[in-house]
C-alpha atoms as a PDB file:
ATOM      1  CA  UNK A   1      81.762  61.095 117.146  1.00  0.00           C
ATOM      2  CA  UNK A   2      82.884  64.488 118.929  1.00  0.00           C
ATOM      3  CA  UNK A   3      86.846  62.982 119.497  1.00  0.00           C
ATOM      4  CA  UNK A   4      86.549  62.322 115.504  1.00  0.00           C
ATOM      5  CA  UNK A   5      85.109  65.661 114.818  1.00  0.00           C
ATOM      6  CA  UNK A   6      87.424  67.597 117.025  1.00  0.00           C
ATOM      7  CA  UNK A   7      90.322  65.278 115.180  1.00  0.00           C
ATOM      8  CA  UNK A   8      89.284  67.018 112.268  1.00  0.00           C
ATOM      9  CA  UNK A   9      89.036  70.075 112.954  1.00  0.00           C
ATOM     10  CA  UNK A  10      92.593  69.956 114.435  1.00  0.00           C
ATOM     11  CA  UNK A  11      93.962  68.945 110.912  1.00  0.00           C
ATOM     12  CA  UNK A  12      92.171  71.379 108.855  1.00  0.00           C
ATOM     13  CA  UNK A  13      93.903  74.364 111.488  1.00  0.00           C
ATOM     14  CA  UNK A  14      97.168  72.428 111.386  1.00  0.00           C
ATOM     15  CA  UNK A  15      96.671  72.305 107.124  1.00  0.00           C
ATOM     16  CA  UNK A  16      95.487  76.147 107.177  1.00  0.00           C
ATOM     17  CA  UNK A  17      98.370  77.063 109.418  1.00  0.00           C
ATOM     18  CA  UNK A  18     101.176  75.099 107.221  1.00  0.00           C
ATOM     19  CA  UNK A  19      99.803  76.902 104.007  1.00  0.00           C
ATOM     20  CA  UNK A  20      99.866  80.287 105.389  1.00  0.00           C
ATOM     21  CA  UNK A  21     102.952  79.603 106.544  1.00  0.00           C
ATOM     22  CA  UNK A  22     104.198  78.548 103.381  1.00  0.00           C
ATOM     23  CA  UNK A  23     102.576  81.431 101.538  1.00  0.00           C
ATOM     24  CA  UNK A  24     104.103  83.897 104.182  1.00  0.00           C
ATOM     25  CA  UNK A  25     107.623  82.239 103.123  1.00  0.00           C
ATOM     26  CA  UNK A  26     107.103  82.840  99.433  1.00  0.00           C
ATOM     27  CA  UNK A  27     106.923  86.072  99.755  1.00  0.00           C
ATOM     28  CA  UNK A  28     109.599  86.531 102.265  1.00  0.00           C
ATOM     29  CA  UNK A  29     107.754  87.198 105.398  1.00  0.00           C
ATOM     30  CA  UNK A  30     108.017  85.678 108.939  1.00  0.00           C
ATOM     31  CA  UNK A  31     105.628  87.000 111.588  1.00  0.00           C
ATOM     32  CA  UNK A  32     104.937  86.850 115.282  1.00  0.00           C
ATOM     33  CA  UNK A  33     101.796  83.785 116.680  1.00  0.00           C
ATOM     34  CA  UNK A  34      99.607  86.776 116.867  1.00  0.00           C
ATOM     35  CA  UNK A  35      99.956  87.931 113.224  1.00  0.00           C
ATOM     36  CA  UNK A  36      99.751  84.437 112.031  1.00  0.00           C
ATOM     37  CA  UNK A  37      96.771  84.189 113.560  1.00  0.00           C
ATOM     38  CA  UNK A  38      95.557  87.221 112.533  1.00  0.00           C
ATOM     39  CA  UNK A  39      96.618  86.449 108.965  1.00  0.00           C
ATOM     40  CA  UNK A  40      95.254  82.969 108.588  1.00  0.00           C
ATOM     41  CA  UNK A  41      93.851  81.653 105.477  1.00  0.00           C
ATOM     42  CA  UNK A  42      90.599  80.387 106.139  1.00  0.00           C
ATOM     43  CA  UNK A  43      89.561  83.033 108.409  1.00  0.00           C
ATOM     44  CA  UNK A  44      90.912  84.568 111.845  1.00  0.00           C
ATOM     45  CA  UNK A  45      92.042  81.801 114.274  1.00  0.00           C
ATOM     46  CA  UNK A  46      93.316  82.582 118.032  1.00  0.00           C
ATOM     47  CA  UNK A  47      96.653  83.172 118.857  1.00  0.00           C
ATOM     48  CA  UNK A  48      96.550  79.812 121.326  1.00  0.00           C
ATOM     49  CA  UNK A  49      95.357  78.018 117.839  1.00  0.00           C
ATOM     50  CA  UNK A  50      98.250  79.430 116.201  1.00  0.00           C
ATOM     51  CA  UNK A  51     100.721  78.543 118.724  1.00  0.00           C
ATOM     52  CA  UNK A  52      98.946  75.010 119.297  1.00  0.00           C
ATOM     53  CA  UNK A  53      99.108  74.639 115.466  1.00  0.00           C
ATOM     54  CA  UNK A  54     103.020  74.943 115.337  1.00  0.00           C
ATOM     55  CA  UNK A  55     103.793  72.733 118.411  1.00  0.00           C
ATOM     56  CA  UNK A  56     102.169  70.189 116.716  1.00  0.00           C
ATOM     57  CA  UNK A  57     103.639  70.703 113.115  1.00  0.00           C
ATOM     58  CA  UNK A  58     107.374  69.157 112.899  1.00  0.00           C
ATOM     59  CA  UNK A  59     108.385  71.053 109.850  1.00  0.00           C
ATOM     60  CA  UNK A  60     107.286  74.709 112.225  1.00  0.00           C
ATOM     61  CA  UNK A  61     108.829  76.238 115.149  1.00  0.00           C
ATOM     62  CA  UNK A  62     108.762  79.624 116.550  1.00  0.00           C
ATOM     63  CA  UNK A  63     112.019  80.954 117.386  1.00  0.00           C
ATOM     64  CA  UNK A  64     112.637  84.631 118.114  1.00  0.00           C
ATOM     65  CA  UNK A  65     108.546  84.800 118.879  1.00  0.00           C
ATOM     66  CA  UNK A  66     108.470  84.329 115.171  1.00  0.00           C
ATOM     67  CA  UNK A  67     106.834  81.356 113.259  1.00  0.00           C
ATOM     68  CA  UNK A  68     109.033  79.335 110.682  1.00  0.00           C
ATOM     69  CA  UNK A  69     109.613  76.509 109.133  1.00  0.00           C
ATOM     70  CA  UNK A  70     112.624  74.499 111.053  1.00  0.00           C
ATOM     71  CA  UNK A  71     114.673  74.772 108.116  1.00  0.00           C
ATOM     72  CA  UNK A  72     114.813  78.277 108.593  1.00  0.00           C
ATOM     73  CA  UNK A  73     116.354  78.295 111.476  1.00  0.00           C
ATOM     74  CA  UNK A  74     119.600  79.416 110.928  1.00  0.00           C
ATOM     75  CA  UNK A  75     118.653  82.359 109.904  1.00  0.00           C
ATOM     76  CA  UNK A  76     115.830  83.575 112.067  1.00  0.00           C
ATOM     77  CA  UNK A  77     118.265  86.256 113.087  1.00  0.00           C
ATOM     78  CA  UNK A  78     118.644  87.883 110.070  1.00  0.00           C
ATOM     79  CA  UNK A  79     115.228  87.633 109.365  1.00  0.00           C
ATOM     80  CA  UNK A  80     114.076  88.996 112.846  1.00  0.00           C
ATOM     81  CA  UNK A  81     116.353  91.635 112.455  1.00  0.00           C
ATOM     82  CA  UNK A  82     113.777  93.163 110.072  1.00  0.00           C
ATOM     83  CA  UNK A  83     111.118  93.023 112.296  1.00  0.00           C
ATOM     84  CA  UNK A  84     113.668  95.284 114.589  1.00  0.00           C
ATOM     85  CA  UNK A  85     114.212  97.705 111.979  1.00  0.00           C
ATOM     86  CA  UNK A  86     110.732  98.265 111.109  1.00  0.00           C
ATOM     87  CA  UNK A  87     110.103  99.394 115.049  1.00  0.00           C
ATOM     88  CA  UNK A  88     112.987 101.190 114.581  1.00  0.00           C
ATOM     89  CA  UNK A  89     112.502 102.819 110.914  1.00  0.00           C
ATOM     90  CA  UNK A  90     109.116 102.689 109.616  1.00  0.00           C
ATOM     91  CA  UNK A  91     107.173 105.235 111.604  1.00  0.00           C
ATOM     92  CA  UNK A  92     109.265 108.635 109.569  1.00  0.00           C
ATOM     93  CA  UNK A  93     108.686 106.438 106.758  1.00  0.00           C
ATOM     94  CA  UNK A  94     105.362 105.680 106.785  1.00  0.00           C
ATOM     95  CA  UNK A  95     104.520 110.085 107.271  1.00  0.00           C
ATOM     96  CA  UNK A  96     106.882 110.819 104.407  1.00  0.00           C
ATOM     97  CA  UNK A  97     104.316 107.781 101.935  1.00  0.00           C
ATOM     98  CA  UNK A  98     101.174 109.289 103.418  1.00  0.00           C
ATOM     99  CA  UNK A  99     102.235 113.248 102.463  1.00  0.00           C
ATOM    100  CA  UNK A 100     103.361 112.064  98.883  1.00  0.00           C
ATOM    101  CA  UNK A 101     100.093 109.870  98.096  1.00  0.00           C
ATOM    102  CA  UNK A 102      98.468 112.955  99.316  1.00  0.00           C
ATOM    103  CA  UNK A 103     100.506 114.815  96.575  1.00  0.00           C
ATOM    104  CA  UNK A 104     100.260 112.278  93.877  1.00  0.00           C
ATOM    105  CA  UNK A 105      96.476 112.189  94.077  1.00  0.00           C
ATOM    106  CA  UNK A 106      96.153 115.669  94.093  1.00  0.00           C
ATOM    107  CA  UNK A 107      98.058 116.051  90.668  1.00  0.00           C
ATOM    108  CA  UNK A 108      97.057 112.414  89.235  1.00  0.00           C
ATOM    109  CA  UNK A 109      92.931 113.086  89.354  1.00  0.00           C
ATOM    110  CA  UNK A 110      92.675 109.412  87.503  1.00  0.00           C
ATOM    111  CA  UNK A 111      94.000 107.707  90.965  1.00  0.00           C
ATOM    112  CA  UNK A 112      91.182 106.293  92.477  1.00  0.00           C
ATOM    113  CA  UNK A 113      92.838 104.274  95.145  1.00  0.00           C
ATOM    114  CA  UNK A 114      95.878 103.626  97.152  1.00  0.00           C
ATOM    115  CA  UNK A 115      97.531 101.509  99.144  1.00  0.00           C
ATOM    116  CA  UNK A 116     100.877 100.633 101.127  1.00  0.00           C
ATOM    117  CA  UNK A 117     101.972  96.777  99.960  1.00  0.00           C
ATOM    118  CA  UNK A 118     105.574  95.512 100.268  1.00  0.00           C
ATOM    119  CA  UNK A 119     107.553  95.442 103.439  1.00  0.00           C
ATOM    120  CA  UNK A 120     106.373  98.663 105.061  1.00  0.00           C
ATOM    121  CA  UNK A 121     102.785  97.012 105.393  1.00  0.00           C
ATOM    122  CA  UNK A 122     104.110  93.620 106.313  1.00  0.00           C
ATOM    123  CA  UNK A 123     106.358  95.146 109.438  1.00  0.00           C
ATOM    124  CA  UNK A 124     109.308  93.774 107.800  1.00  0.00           C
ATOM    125  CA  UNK A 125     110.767  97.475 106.191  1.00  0.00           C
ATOM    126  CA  UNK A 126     114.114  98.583 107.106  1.00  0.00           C
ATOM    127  CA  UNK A 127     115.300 102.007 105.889  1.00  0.00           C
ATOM    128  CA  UNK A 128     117.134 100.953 102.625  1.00  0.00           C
ATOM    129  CA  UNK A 129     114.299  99.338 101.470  1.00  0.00           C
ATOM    130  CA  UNK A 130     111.808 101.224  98.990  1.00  0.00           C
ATOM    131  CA  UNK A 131     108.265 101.958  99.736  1.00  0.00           C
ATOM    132  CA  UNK A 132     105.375 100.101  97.239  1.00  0.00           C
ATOM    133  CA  UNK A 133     102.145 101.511  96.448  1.00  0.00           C
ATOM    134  CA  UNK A 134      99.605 100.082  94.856  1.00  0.00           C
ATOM    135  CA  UNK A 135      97.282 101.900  92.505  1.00  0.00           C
ATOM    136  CA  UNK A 136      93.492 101.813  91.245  1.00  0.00           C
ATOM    137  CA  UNK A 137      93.315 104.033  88.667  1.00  0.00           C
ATOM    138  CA  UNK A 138      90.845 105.289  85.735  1.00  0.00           C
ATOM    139  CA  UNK A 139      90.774 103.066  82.901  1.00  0.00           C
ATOM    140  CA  UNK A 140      93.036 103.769  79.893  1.00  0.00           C
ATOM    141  CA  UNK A 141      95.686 105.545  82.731  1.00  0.00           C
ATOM    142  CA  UNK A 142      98.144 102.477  84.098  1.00  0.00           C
ATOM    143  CA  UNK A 143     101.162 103.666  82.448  1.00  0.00           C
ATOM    144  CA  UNK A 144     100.509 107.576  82.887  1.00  0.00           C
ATOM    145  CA  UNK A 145      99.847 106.640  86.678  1.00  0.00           C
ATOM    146  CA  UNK A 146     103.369 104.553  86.289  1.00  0.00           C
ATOM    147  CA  UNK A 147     105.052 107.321  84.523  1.00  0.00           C
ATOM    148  CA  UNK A 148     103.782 110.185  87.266  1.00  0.00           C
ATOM    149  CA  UNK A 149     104.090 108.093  90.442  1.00  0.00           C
ATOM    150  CA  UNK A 150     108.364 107.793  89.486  1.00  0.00           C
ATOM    151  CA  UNK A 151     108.584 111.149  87.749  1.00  0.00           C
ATOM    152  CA  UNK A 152     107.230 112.241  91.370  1.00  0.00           C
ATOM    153  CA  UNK A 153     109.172 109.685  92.815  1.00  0.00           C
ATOM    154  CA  UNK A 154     112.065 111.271  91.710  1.00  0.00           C
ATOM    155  CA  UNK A 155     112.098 114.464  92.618  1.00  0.00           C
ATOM    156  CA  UNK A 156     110.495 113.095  96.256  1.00  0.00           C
ATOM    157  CA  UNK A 157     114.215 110.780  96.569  1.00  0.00           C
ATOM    158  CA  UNK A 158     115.858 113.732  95.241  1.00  0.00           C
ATOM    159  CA  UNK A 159     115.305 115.589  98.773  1.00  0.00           C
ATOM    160  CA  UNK A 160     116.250 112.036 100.486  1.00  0.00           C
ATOM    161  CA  UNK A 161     119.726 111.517  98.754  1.00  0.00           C
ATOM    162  CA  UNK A 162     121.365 110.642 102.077  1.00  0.00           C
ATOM    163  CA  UNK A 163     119.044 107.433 102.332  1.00  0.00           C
ATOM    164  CA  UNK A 164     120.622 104.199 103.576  1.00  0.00           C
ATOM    165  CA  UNK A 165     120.550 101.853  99.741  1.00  0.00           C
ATOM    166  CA  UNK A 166     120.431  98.446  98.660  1.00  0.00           C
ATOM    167  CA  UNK A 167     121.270  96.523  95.397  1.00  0.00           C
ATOM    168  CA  UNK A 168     117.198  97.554  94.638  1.00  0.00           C
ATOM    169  CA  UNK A 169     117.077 100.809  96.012  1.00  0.00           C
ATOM    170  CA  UNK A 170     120.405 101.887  94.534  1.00  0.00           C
ATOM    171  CA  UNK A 171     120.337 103.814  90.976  1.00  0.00           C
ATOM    172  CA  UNK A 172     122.220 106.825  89.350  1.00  0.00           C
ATOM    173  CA  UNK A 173     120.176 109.756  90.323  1.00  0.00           C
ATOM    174  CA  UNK A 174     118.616 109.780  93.098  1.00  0.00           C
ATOM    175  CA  UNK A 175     117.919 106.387  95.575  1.00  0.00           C
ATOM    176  CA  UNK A 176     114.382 104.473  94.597  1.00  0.00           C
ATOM    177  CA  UNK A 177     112.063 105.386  97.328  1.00  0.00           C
ATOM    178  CA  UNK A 178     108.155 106.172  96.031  1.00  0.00           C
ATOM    179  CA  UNK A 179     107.977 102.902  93.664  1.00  0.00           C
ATOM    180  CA  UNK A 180     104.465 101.304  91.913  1.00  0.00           C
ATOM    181  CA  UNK A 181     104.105  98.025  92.705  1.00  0.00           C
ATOM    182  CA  UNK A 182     101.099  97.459  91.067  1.00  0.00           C
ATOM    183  CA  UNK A 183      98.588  99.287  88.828  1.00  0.00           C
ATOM    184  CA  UNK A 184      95.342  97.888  88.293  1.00  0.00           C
ATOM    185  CA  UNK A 185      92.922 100.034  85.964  1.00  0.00           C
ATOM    186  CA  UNK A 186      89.268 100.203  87.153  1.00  0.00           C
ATOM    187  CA  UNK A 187      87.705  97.512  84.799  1.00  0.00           C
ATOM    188  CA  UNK A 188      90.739  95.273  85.899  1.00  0.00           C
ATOM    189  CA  UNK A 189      89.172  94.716  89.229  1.00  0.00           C
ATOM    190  CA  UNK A 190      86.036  94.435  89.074  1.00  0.00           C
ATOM    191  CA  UNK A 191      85.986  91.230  88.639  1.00  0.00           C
ATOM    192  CA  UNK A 192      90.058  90.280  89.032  1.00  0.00           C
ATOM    193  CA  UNK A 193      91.424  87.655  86.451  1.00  0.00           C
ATOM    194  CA  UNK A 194      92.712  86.051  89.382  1.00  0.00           C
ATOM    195  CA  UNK A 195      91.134  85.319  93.109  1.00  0.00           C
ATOM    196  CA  UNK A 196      93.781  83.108  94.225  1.00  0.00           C
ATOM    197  CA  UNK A 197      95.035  83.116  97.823  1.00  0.00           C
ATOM    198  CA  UNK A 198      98.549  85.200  96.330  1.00  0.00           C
ATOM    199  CA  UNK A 199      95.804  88.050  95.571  1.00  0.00           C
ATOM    200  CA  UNK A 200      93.802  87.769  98.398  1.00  0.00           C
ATOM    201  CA  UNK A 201      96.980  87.752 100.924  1.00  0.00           C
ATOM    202  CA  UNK A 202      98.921  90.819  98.579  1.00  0.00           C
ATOM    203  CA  UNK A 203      95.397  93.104  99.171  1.00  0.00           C
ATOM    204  CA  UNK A 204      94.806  91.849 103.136  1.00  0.00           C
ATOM    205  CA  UNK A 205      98.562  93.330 103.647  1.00  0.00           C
ATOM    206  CA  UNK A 206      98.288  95.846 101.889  1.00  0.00           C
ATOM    207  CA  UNK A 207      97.489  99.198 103.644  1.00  0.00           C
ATOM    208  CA  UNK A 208      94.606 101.531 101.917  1.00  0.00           C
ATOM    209  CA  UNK A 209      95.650 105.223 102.299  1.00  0.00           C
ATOM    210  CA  UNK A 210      93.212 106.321 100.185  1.00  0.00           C
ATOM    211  CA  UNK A 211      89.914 105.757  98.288  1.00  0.00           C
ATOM    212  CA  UNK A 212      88.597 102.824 100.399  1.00  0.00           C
ATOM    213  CA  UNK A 213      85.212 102.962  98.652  1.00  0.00           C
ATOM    214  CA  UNK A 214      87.184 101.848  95.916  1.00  0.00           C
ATOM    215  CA  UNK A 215      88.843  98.862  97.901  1.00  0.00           C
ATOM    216  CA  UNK A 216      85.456  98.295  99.131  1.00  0.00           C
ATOM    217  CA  UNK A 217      83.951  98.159  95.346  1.00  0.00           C
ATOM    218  CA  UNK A 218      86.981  95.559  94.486  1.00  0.00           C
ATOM    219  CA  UNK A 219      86.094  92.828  97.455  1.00  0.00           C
ATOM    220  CA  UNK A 220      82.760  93.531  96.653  1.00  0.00           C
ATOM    221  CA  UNK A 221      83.148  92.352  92.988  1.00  0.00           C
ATOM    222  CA  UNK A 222      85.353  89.401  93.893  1.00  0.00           C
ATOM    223  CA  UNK A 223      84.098  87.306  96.415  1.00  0.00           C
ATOM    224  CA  UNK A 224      85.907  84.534  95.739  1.00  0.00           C
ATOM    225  CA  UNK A 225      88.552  86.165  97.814  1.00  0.00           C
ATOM    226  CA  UNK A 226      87.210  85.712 100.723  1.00  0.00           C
ATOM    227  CA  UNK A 227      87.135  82.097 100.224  1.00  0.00           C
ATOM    228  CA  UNK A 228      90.701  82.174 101.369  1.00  0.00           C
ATOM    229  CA  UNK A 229      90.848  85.463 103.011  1.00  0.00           C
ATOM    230  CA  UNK A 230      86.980  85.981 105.169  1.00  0.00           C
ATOM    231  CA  UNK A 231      89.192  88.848 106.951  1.00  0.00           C
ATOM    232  CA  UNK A 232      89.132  91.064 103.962  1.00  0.00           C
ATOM    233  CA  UNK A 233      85.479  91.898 104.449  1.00  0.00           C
ATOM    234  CA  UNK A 234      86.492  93.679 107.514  1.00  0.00           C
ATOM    235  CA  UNK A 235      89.341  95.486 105.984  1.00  0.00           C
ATOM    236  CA  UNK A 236      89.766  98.738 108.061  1.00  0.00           C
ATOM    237  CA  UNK A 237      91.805 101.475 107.130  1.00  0.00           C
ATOM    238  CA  UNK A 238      93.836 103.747 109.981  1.00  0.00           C
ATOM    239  CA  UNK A 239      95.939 105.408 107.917  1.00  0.00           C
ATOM    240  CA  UNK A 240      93.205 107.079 105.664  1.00  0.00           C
ATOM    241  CA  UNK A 241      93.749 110.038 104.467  1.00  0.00           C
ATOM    242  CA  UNK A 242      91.659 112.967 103.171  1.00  0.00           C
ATOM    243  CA  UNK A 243      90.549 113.912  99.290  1.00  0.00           C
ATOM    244  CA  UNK A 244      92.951 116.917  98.404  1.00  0.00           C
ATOM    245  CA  UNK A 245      90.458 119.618  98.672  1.00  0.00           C
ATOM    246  CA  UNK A 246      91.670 120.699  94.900  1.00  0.00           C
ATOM    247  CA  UNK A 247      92.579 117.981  92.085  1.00  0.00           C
ATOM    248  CA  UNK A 248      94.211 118.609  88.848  1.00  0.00           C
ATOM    249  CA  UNK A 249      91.530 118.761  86.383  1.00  0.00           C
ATOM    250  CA  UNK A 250      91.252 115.159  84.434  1.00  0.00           C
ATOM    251  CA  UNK A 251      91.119 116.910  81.416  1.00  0.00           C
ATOM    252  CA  UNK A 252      94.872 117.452  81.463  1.00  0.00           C
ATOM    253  CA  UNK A 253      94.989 113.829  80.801  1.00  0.00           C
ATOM    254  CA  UNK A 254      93.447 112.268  78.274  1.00  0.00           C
ATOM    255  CA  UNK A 255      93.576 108.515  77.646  1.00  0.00           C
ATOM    256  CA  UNK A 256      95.438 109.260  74.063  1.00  0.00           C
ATOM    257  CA  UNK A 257      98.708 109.739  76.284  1.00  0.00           C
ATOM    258  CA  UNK A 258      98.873 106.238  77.586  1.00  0.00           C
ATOM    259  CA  UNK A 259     100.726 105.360  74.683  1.00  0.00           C
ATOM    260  CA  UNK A 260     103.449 107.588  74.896  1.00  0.00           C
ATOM    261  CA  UNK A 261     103.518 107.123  78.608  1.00  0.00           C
ATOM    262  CA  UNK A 262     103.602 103.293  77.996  1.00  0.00           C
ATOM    263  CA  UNK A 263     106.864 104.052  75.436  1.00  0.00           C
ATOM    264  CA  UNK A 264     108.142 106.214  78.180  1.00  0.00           C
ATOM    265  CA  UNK A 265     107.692 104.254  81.169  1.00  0.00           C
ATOM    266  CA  UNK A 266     109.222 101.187  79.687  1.00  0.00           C
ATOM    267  CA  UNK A 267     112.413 102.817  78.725  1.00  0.00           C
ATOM    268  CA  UNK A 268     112.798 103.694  81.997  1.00  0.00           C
ATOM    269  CA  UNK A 269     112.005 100.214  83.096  1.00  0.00           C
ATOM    270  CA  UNK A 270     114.692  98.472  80.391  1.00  0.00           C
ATOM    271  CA  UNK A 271     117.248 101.346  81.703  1.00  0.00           C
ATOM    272  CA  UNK A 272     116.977 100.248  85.054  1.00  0.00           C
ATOM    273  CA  UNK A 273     117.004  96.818  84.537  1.00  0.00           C
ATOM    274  CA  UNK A 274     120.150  97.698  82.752  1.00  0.00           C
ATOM    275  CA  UNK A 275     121.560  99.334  85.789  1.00  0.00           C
ATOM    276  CA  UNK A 276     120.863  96.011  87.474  1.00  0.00           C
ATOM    277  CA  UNK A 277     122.846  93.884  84.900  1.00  0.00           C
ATOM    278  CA  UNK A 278     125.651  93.302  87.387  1.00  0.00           C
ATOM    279  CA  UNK A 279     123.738  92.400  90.795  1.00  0.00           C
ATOM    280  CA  UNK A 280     121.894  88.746  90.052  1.00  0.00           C
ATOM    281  CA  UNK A 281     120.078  88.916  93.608  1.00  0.00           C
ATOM    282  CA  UNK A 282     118.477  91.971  92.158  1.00  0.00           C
ATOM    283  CA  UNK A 283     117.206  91.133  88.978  1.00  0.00           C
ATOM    284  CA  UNK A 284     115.998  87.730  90.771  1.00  0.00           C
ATOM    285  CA  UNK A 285     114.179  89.601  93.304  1.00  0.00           C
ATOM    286  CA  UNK A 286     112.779  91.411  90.722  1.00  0.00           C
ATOM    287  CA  UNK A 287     111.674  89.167  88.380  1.00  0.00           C
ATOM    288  CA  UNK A 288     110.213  87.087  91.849  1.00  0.00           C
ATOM    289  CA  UNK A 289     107.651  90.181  92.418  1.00  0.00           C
ATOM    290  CA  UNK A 290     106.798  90.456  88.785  1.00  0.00           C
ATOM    291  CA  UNK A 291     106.012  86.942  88.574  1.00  0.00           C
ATOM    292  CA  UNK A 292     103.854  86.956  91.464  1.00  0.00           C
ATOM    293  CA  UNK A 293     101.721  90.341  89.784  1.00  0.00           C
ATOM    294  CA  UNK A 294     100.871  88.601  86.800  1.00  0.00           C
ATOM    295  CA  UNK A 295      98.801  89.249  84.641  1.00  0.00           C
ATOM    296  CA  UNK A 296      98.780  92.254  85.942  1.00  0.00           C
ATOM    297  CA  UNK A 297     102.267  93.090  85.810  1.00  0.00           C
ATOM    298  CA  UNK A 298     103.878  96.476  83.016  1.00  0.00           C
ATOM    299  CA  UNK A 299     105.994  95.768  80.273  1.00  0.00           C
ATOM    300  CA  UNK A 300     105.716  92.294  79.681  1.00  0.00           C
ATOM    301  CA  UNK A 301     106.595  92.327  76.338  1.00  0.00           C
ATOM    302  CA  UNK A 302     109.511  94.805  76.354  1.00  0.00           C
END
């Protein structure tokens, strides 16, 4: 009974491990044993599971002390070379996000919460990549929070023109730097349309820089997520920083100018998508990040 029982056990790890693995891969990432470990659906495992996991999967192997699938291989130096820029690149970076959010919620009195997501929370950022927030904000206020975070976005990547680019990163003005990667209003979360593991893994990466009672309130109201993700319940939050001691008064921003923001905002989007027209990795990188927001995701029907 106890050789059948630990047989089992061994193949629900090895199945946990292979989907994280897999989910990881979707979205581009490749991490160390320990942060596979760390990161594994199901709940926490030990780095020894992890590594025990892979030795006995055929379609994993760790190579460069990261875990892939074998097919991946040939290009675990390219993709370990991000983990080497992100030790290199990502400290400056991550002081220059935590002094704008500290700017954008001291004029934007509608954001409730916010949190690092993309590539500079994963460990994979390099310096031509952008930086992705992710927003809770007031109800009625997704595309004014859209419109403010790039208006201030702008004139942030204005000071930063020398900054290394990329197909993504590049456009006319200035280089994309402060970007939203996703808005959720208030009522959005709580509950989410969607608890899938996708969710659960994009808000477990993602680093809260502000208004963790809110992130709190949002796990809270969607405890399905920890079906796949247990971990999120003990969320913490090292980068927190401070309430602006003065807001902008909410007043100054009255739900009647989502509309025009919403107009606004997605003429911006179309232009830049136009800018893109010419650079097919782009626009399929794009439309890969979009697609893996939805429903949640601005402009759908521009």
């Amino acid at each position: 009974m106890a050789v059948g029982y630990l047989g089992d056990r061994s193949t629900a790890l090895s199945e946990r491990v292979r989907r994280t693995i897999a989910l990881l891969r979707r979205r581009g990432y490749a991490v160390t044993p320990a942060r596979l470990a760390e990161w594994c659906l199901g709940g926490p495992i030990t780095e020894l599971e992890a590594r025990r996991a892979v030795a006995t999967d055929p379609d994993l192997v760790i190579a460069k002390n990261l875990v892939i699938e074998r097919s991946d291989v040939a290009r675990v130096e390219t993709i370990r070379s991000r983990a080497t820029a992100h030790d290199k690149d990502s400290s400056d970076y991550v002081e220059m996000t935590l002094d704008f959010v500290h700017t954008l919620v001291a004029l934007a009195p509608f954001v409730r919460g916010v949190s690092i997501a993309g590539s500079l929370a994963s460990g994979g950022f390099r310096a031509s990549d952008d930086v992705d927030l992710n927003l809770i904000v007031d109800d009625g206020h997704r595309h004014i929070a859209y419109v403010m975070v790039n208006f201030l976005g702008l004139l942030h990547a204005i000071r930063h023109r020398s900054k290394p680019v990329d197909d993504l990163t590049r456009r006319p003005i200035a280089p994309r730097l402060m970007t939203a990667n996703l808005i959720l209003e208030r009522s959005q979360c709580m509950p989410l349309s969607r608890s899938d593991e996708d969710m659960a893994f994009e808000l477990l990466v993602a680093e809260p820089v502000f208004g963790i009672e809110t992130m709190r309130e949002l796990v809270d109201a969607n405890q399905s997520l920890l079906e796949h993700l247990p971990q999120l319940a003990r969320r913490q939050a090292p980068l927190l920083i401070e309430s602006p001691r003065r807001r902008a008064p909410a007043v100054l921003f009255p739900r009647q100018l989502d509309r025009p923001a919403e107009w606004l905002g997605g003429a911006a989007w179309r232009y830049m998508q136009w800018t893109r027209r010419h650079r097919p990795d782009a626009l399929a990188r794009v439309a890969y990040v979009r697609a893996t927001m939805r429903p949640y995701t601005l402009f759908d029907s521009w």
